[in-house]
C-alpha atoms as a PDB file:
ATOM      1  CA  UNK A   1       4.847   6.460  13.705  1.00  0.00           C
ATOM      2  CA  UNK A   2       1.764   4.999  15.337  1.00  0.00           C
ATOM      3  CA  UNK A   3      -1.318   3.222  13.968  1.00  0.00           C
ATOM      4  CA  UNK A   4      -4.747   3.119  15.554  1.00  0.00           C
ATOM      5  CA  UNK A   5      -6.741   0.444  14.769  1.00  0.00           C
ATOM      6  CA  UNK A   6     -10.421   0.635  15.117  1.00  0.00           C
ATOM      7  CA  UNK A   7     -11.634  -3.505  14.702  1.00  0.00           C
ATOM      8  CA  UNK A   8     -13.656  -6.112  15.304  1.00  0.00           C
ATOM      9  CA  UNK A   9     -11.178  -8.727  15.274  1.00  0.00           C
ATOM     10  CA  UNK A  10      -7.708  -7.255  16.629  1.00  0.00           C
ATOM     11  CA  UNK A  11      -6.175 -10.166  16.614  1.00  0.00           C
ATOM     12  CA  UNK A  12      -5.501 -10.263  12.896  1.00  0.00           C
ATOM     13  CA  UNK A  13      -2.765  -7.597  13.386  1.00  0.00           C
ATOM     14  CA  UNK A  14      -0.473  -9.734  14.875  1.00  0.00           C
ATOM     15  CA  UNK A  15       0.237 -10.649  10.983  1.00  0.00           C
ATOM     16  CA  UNK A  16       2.234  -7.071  10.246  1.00  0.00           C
ATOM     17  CA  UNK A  17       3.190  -6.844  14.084  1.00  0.00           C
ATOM     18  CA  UNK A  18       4.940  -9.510  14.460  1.00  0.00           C
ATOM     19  CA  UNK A  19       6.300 -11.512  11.313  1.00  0.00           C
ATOM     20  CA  UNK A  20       8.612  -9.631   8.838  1.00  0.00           C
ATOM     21  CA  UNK A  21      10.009  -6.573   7.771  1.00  0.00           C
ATOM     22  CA  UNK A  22       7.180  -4.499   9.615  1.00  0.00           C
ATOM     23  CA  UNK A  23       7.316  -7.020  12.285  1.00  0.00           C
ATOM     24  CA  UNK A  24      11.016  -6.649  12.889  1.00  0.00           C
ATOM     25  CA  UNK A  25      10.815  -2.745  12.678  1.00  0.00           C
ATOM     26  CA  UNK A  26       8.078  -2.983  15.591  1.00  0.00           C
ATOM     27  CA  UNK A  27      10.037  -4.849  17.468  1.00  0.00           C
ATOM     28  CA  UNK A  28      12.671  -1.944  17.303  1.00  0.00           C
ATOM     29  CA  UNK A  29      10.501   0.879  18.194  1.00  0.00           C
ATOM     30  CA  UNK A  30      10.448   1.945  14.567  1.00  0.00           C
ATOM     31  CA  UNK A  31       6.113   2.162  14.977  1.00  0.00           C
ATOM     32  CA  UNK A  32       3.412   1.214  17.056  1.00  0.00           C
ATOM     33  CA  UNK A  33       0.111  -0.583  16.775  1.00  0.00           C
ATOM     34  CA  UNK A  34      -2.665  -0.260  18.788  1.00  0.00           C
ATOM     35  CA  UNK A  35      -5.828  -1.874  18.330  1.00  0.00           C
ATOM     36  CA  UNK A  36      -9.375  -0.593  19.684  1.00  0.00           C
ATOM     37  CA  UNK A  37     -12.803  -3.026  19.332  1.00  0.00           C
ATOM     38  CA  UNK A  38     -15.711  -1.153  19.295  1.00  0.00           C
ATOM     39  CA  UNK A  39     -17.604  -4.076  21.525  1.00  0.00           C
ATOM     40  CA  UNK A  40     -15.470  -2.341  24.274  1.00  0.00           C
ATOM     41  CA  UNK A  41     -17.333   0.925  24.152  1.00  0.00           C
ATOM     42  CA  UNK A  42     -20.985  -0.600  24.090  1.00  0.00           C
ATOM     43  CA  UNK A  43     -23.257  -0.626  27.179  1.00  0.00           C
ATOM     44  CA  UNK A  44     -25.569  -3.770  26.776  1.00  0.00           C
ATOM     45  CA  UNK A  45     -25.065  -7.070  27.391  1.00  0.00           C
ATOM     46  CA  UNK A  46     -24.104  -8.207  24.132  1.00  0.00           C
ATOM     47  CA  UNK A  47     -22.040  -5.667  23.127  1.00  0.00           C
ATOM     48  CA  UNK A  48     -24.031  -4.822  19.852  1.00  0.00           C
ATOM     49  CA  UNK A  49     -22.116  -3.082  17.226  1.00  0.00           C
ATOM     50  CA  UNK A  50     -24.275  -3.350  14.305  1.00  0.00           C
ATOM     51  CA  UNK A  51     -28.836  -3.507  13.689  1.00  0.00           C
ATOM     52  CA  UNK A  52     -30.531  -3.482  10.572  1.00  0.00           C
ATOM     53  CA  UNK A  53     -30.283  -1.419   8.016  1.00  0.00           C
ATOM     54  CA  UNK A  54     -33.083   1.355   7.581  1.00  0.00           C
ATOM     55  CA  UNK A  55     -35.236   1.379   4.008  1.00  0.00           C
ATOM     56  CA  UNK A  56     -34.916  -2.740   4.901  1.00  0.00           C
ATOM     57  CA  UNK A  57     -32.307  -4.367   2.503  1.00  0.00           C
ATOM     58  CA  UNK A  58     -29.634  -7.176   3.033  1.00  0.00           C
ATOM     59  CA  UNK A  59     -27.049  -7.437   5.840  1.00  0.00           C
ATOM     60  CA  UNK A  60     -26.234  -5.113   8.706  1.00  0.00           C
ATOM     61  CA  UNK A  61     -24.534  -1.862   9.083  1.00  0.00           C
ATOM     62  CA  UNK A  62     -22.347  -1.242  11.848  1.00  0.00           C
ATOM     63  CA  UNK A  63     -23.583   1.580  14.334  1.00  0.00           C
ATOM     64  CA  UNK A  64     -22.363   4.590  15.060  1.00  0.00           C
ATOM     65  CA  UNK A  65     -21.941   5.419  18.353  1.00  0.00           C
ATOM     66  CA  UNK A  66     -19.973   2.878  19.235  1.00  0.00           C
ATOM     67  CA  UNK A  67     -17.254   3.678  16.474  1.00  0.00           C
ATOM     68  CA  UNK A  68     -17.672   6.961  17.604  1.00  0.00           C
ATOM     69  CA  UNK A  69     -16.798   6.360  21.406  1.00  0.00           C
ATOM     70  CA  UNK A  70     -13.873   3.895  20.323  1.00  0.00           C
ATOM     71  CA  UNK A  71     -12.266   7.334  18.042  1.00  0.00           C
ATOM     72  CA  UNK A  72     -12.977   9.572  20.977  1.00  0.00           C
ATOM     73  CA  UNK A  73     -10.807   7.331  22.839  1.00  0.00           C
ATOM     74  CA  UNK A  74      -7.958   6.941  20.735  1.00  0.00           C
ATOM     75  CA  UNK A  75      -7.825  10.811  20.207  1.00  0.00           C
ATOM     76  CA  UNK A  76      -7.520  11.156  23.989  1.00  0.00           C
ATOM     77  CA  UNK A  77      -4.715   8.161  23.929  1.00  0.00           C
ATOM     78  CA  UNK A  78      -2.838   9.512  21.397  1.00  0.00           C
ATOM     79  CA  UNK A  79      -2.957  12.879  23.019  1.00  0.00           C
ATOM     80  CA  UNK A  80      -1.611  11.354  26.010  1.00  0.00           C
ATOM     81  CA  UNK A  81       1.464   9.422  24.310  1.00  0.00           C
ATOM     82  CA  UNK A  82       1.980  13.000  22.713  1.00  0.00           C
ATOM     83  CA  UNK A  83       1.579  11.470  19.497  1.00  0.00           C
ATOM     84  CA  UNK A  84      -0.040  13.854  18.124  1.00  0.00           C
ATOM     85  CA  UNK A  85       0.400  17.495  17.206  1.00  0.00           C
ATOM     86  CA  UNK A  86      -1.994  19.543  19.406  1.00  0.00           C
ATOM     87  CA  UNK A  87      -2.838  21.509  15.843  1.00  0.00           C
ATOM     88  CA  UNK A  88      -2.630  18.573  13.359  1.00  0.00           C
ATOM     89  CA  UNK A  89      -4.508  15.385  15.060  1.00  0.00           C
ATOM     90  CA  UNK A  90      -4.165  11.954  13.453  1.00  0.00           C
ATOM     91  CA  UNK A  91      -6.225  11.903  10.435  1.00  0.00           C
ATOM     92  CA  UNK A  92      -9.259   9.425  10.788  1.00  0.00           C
ATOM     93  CA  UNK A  93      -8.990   6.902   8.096  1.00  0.00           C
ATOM     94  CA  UNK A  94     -11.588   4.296   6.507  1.00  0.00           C
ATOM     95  CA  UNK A  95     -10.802   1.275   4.689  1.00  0.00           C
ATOM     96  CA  UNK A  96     -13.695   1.773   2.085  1.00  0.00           C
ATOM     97  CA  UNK A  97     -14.579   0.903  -1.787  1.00  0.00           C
ATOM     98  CA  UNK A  98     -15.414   4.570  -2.562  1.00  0.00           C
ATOM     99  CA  UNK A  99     -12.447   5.972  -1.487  1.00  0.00           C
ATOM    100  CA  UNK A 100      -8.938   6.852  -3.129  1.00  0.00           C
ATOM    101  CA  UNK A 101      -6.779   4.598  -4.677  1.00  0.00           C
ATOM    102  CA  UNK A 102      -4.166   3.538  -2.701  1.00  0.00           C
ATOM    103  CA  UNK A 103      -0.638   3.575  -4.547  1.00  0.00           C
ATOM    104  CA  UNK A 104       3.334   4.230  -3.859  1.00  0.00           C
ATOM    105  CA  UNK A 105       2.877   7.667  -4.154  1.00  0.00           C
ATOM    106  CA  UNK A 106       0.393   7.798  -1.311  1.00  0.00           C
ATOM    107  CA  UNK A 107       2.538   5.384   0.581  1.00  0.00           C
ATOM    108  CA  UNK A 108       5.424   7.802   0.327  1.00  0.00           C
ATOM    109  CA  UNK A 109       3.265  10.640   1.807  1.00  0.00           C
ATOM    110  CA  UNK A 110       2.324   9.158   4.044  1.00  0.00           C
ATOM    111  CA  UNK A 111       5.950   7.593   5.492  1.00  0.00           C
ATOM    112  CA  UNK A 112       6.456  11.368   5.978  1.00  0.00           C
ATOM    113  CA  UNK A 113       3.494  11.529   9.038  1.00  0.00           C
ATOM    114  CA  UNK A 114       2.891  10.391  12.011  1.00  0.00           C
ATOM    115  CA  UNK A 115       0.495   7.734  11.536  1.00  0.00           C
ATOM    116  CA  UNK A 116      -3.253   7.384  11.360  1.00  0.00           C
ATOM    117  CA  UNK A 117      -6.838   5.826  13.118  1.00  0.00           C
ATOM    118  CA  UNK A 118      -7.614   2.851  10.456  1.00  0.00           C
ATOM    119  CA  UNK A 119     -11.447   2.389  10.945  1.00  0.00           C
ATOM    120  CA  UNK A 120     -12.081  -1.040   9.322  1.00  0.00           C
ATOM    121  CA  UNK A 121     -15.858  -1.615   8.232  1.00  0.00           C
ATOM    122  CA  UNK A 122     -17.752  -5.283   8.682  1.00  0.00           C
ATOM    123  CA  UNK A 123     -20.696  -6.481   7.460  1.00  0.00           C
ATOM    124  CA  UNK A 124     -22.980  -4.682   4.605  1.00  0.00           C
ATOM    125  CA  UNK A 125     -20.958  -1.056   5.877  1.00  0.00           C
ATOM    126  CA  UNK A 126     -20.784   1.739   8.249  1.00  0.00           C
ATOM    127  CA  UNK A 127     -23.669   3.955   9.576  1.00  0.00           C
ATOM    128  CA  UNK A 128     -23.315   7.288   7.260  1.00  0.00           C
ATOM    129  CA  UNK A 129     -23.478   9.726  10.064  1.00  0.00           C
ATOM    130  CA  UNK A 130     -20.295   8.167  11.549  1.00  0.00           C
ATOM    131  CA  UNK A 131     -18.732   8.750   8.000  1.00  0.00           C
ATOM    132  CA  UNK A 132     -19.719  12.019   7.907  1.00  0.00           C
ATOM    133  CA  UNK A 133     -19.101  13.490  10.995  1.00  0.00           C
ATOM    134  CA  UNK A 134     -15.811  11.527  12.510  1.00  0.00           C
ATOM    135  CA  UNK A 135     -13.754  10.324   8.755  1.00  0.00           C
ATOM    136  CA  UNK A 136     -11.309  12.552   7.212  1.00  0.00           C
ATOM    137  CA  UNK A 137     -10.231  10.043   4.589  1.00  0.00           C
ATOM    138  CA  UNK A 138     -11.207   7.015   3.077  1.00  0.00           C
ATOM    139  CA  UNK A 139      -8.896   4.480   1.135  1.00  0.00           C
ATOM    140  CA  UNK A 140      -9.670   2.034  -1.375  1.00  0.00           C
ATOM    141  CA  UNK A 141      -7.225  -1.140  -2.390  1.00  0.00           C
ATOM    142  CA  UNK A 142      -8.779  -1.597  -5.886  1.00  0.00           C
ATOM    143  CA  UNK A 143     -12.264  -2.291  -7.547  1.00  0.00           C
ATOM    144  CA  UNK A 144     -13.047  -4.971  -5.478  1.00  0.00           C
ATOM    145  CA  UNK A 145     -14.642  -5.771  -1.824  1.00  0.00           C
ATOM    146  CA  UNK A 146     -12.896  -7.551   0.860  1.00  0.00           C
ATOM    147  CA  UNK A 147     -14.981  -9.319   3.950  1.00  0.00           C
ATOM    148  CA  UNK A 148     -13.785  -6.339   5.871  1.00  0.00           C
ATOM    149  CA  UNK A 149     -11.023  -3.413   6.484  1.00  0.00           C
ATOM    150  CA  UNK A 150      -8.582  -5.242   8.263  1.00  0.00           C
ATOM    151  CA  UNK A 151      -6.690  -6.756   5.484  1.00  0.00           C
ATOM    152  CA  UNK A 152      -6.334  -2.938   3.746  1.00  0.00           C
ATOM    153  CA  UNK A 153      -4.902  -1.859   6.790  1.00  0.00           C
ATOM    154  CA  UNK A 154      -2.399  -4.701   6.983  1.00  0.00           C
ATOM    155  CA  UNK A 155      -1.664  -3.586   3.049  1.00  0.00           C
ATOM    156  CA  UNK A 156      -1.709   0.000   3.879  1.00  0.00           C
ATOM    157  CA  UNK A 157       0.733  -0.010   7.175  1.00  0.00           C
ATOM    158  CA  UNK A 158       2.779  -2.255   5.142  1.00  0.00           C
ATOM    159  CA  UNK A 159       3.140   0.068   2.206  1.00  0.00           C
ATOM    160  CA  UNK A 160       4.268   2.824   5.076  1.00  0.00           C
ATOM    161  CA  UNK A 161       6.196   1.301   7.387  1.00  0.00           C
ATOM    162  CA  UNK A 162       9.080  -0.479   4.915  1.00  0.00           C
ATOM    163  CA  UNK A 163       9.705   3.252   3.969  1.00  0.00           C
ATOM    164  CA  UNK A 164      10.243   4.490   7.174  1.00  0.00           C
ATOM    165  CA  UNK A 165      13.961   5.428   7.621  1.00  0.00           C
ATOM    166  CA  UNK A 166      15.857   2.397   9.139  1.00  0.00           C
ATOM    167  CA  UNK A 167      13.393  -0.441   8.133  1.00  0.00           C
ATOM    168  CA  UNK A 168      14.975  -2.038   5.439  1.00  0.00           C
ATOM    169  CA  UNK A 169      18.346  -3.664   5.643  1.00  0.00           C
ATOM    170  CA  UNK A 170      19.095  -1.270   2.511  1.00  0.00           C
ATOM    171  CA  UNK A 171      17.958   1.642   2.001  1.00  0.00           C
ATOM    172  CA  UNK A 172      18.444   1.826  -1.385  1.00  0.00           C
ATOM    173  CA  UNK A 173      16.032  -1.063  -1.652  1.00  0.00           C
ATOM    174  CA  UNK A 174      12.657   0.965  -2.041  1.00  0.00           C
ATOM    175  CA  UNK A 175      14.395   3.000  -4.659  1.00  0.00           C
ATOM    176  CA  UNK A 176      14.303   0.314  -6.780  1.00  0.00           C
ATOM    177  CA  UNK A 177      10.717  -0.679  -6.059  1.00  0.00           C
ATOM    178  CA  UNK A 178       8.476  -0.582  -8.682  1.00  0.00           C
ATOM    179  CA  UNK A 179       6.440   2.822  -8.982  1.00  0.00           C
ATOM    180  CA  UNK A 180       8.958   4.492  -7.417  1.00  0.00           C
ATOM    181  CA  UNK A 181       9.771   7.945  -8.706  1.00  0.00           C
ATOM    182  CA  UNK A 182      13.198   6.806  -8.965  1.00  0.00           C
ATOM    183  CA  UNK A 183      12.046   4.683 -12.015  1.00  0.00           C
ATOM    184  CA  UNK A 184       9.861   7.265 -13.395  1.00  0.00           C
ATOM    185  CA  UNK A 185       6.728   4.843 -12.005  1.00  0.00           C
ATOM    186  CA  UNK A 186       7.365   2.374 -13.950  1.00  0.00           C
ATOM    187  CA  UNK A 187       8.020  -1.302 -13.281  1.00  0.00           C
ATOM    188  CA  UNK A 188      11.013  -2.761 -11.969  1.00  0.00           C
ATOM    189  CA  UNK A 189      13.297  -4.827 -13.914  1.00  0.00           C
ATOM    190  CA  UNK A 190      13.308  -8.584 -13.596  1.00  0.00           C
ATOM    191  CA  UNK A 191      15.556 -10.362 -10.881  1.00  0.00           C
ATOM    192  CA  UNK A 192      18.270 -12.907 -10.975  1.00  0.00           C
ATOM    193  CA  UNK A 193      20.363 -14.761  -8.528  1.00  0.00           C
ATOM    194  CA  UNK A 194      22.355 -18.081  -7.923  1.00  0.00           C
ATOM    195  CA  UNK A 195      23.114 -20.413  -9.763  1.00  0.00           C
ATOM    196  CA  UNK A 196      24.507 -18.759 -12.918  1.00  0.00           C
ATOM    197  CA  UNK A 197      22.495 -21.837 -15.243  1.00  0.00           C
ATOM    198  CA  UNK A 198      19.101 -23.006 -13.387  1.00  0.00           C
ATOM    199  CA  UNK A 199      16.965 -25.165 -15.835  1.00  0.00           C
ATOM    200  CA  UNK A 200      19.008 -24.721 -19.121  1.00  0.00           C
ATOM    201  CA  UNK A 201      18.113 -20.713 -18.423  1.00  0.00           C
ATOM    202  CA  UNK A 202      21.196 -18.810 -18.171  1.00  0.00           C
ATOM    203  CA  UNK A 203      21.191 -15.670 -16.093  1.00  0.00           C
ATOM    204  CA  UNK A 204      21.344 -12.969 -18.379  1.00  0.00           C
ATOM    205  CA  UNK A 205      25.777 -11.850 -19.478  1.00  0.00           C
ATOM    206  CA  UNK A 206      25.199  -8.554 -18.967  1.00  0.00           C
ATOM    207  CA  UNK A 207      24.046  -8.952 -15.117  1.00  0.00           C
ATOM    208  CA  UNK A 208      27.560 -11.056 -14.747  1.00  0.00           C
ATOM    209  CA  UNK A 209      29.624  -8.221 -16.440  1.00  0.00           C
ATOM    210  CA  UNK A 210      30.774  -6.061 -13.349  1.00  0.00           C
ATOM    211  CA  UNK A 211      30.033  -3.043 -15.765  1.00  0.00           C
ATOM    212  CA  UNK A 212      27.710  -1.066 -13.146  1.00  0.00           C
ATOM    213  CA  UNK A 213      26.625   1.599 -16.451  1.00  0.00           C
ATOM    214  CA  UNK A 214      26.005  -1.123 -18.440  1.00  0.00           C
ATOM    215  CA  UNK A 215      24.032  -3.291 -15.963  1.00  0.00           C
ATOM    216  CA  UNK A 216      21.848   0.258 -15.578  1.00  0.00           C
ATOM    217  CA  UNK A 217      21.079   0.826 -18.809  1.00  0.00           C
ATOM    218  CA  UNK A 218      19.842  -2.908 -19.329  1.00  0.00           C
ATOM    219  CA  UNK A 219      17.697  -2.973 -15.821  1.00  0.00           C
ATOM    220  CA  UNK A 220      16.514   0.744 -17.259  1.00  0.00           C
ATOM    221  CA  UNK A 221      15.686  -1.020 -20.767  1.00  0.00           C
ATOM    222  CA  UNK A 222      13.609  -4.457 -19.258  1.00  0.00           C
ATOM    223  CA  UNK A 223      11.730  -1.693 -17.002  1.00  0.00           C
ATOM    224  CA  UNK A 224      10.884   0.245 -19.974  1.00  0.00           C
ATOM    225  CA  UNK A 225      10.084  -3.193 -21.881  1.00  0.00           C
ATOM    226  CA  UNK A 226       7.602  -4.405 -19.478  1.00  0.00           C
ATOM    227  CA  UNK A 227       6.378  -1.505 -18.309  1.00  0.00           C
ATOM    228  CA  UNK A 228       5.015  -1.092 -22.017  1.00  0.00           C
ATOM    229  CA  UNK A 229       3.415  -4.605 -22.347  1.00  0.00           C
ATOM    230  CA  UNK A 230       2.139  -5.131 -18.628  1.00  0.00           C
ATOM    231  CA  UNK A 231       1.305  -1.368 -17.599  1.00  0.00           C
ATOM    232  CA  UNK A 232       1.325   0.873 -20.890  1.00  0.00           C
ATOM    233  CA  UNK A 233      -0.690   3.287 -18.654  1.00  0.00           C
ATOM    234  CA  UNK A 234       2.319   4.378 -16.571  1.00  0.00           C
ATOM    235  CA  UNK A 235       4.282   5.093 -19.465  1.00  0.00           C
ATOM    236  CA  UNK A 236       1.428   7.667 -20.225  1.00  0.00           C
ATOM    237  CA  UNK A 237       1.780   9.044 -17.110  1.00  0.00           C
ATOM    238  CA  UNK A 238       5.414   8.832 -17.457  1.00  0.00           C
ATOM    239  CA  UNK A 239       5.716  10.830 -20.658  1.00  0.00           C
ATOM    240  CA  UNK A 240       3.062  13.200 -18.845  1.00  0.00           C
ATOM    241  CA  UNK A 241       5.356  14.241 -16.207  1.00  0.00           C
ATOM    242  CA  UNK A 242       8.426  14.786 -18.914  1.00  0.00           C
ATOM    243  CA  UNK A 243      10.595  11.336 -17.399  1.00  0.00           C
ATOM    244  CA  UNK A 244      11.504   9.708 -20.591  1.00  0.00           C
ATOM    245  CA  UNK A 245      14.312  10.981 -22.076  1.00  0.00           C
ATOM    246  CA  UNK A 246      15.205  10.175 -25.448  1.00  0.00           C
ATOM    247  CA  UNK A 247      17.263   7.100 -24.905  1.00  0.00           C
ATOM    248  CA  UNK A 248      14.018   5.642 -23.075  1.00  0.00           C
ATOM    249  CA  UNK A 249      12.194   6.545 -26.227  1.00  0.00           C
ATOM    250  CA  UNK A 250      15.018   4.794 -28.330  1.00  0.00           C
ATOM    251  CA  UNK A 251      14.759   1.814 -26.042  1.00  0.00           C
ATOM    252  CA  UNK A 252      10.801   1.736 -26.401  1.00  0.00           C
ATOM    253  CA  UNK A 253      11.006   1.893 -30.116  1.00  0.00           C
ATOM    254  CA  UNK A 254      13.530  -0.933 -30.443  1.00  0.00           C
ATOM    255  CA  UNK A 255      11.791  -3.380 -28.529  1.00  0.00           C
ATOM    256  CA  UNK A 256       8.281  -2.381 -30.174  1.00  0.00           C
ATOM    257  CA  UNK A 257      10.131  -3.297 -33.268  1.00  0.00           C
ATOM    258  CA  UNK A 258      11.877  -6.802 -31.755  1.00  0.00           C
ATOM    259  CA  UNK A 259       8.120  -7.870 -30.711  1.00  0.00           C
ATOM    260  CA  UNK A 260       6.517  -6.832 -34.100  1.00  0.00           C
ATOM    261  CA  UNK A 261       9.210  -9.150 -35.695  1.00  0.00           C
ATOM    262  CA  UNK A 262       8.960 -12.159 -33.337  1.00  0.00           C
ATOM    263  CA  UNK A 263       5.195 -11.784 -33.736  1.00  0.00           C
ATOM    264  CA  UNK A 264       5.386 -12.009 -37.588  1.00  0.00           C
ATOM    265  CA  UNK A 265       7.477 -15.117 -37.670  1.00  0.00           C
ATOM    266  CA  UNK A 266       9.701 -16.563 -40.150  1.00  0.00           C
ATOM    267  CA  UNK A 267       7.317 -16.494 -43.146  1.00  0.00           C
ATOM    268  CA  UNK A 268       6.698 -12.769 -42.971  1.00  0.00           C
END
C-alpha cells in the first residue's frame, strides 16, 4: 500500500511514519509514504501556491496549477513503482469539510486497495477547477475545520494501515475494535488489567473467571450497555441491518430497566 501526499508542510508526516504501530509497519515494508509540495512545481521566484480569492472575500485559495502539476507527477511516479493498475489509477483524494464521513467501514475498504493521492487544502480552500477536474473523492473527519488536510490524512492512513494484514501484533485485535462489524458497530466493551484492586475498584469477577462464554456474553452485554447510552444511533443502525438477536434485546431491556431504577432512587 502506498500513500501520496500532496502538502505544504511534509514534514508533519514523520508523525505516522515513524512513531507507532503505522510507524513500525513502515519500517517493515508493510506501506509507503511519499510526500509531494506543490512549491516544487511552481516557476517564480517565490514559489506562489495560493492569490486572492475572486468576488474579493477573506483569506486565500490555493491555485491550481500547481496542485495540478504536483498530481501529474505522482501519477507518473506511481506508474513507475508499478503501483498502480494501468486500468484502476490511485484514486485522487481531498481532505475536505464537504466530503464523506470518514468511519471504520470506509477504513476497511479501503485496507483492501492499494493506497491513494491525499491532497491536503491550506488557507481559506482549493481553487474549484482543480476540484473539479483532478479529485475523485473527498473525505471529511467530522463537522468541524482543521487549519489544514494534513492532520486527516495522518487520521485517515492511520485508520488503514493498522488493518493491513501483519500490522498488529494480533490480529484479532481490530476485531474487537469498536465499529467493527464483528460487534455489530457498536462500541467496545470496557478494559481491565493489573492489579486485580486499583483504588478500592475491583476488576470486575467475571473477567477473573477463566469462563471464555461467560466472559463473552458480559463484554457482549457492557457493549450493548454503552452503546445504548453513548451512541443509541448505532443500535438503530444495528437493528437496521438485522444484528441483534434476541438475547441482545434481552440484555438491552434489562439494563434499561437497572438505569430506570437507579435513577428513581430509594424513595420511589
Amino acid at each position: 500500500m502506498r500513500f501520496d501526499l500532496i502538502t505544504l508542510f511534509p514534514e508533519m508526516f514523520a508523525a505516522v511514519r515513524d512513531h507507532g504501530v503505522s510507524g513500525r509497519a513502515h519500517l517493515r515494508g508493510l506501506w509507503s509514504l511519499h510526500a509531494w509540495n506543490p512549491r516544487d512545481f511552481t516557476h517564480d521566484v517565490h514559489r506562489t501556491v495560493d492569490d486572492r480569492p475572486f468576488g474579493g472575500g477573506p483569506g486565500m485559495v490555493m491555485m491550481a496549477e500547481p496542485l495540478a502539476q504536483a498530481v501529474r507527477a505522482v501519477r507518473d511516479a506511481r506508474r513507475q513503482a508499478e503501483a498502480d493498475a494501468p486500468d484502476r489509477p490511485a484514486p485522487v483524494v481531498l481532505l475536505s469539510p464537504a466530503g464523506q464521513v470518514h468511519g471504520q467501514g470506509l477504513a476497511r475498504r479501503w485496507a483492501g486497495g492499494t493506497g491513494a493521492i491525499l491532497v491536503c487544502g491550506r488557507y481559506e480552500g482549493i481553487d474549484q477547477r482543480f476540484i473539479d477536474r483532478y479529485v475523485d473523492q473527498e473525505v471529511s473527519l467530522g463537522d468541524f475545520v482543521l487549519s489544514g488536510g494534513e492532520l486527516g490524512a495522518m487520521v485517515l492512513i492511520d485508520s488503514v494501515v493498522r488493518l493491513l494484514p501483519g500490522v498488529l501484533h494480533d490480529a484479532e485485535s481490530a476485531e474487537q475494535d469498536s465499529f467493527n462489524p464483528a460487534l455489530s458497530g457498536l462500541l467496545d466493551s470496557p478494559h481491565y488489567t493489573r492489579p486485580e484492586v486499583w483504588d478500592g475498584a475491583a476488576v470486575p469477577e467475571t473477567l477473573l473467571s477463566g469462563h471464555h462464554a461467560r466472559i463473552s456474553a458480559w463484554r457482549r452485554r457492557q457493549s450493548l450497555a454503552l452503546t445504548a447510552v453513548r451512541r443509541p444511533d448505532l443500535l438503530d443502525q444495528a437493528r437496521k441491518a438485522g444484528d441483534l438477536s434476541p438475547q441482545d434485546e434481552a440484555a438491552l431491556a434489562a439494563a434499561a430497566a437497572l438505569a430506570a431504577d437507579d435513577k428513581a432512587g430509594p424513595g420511589r
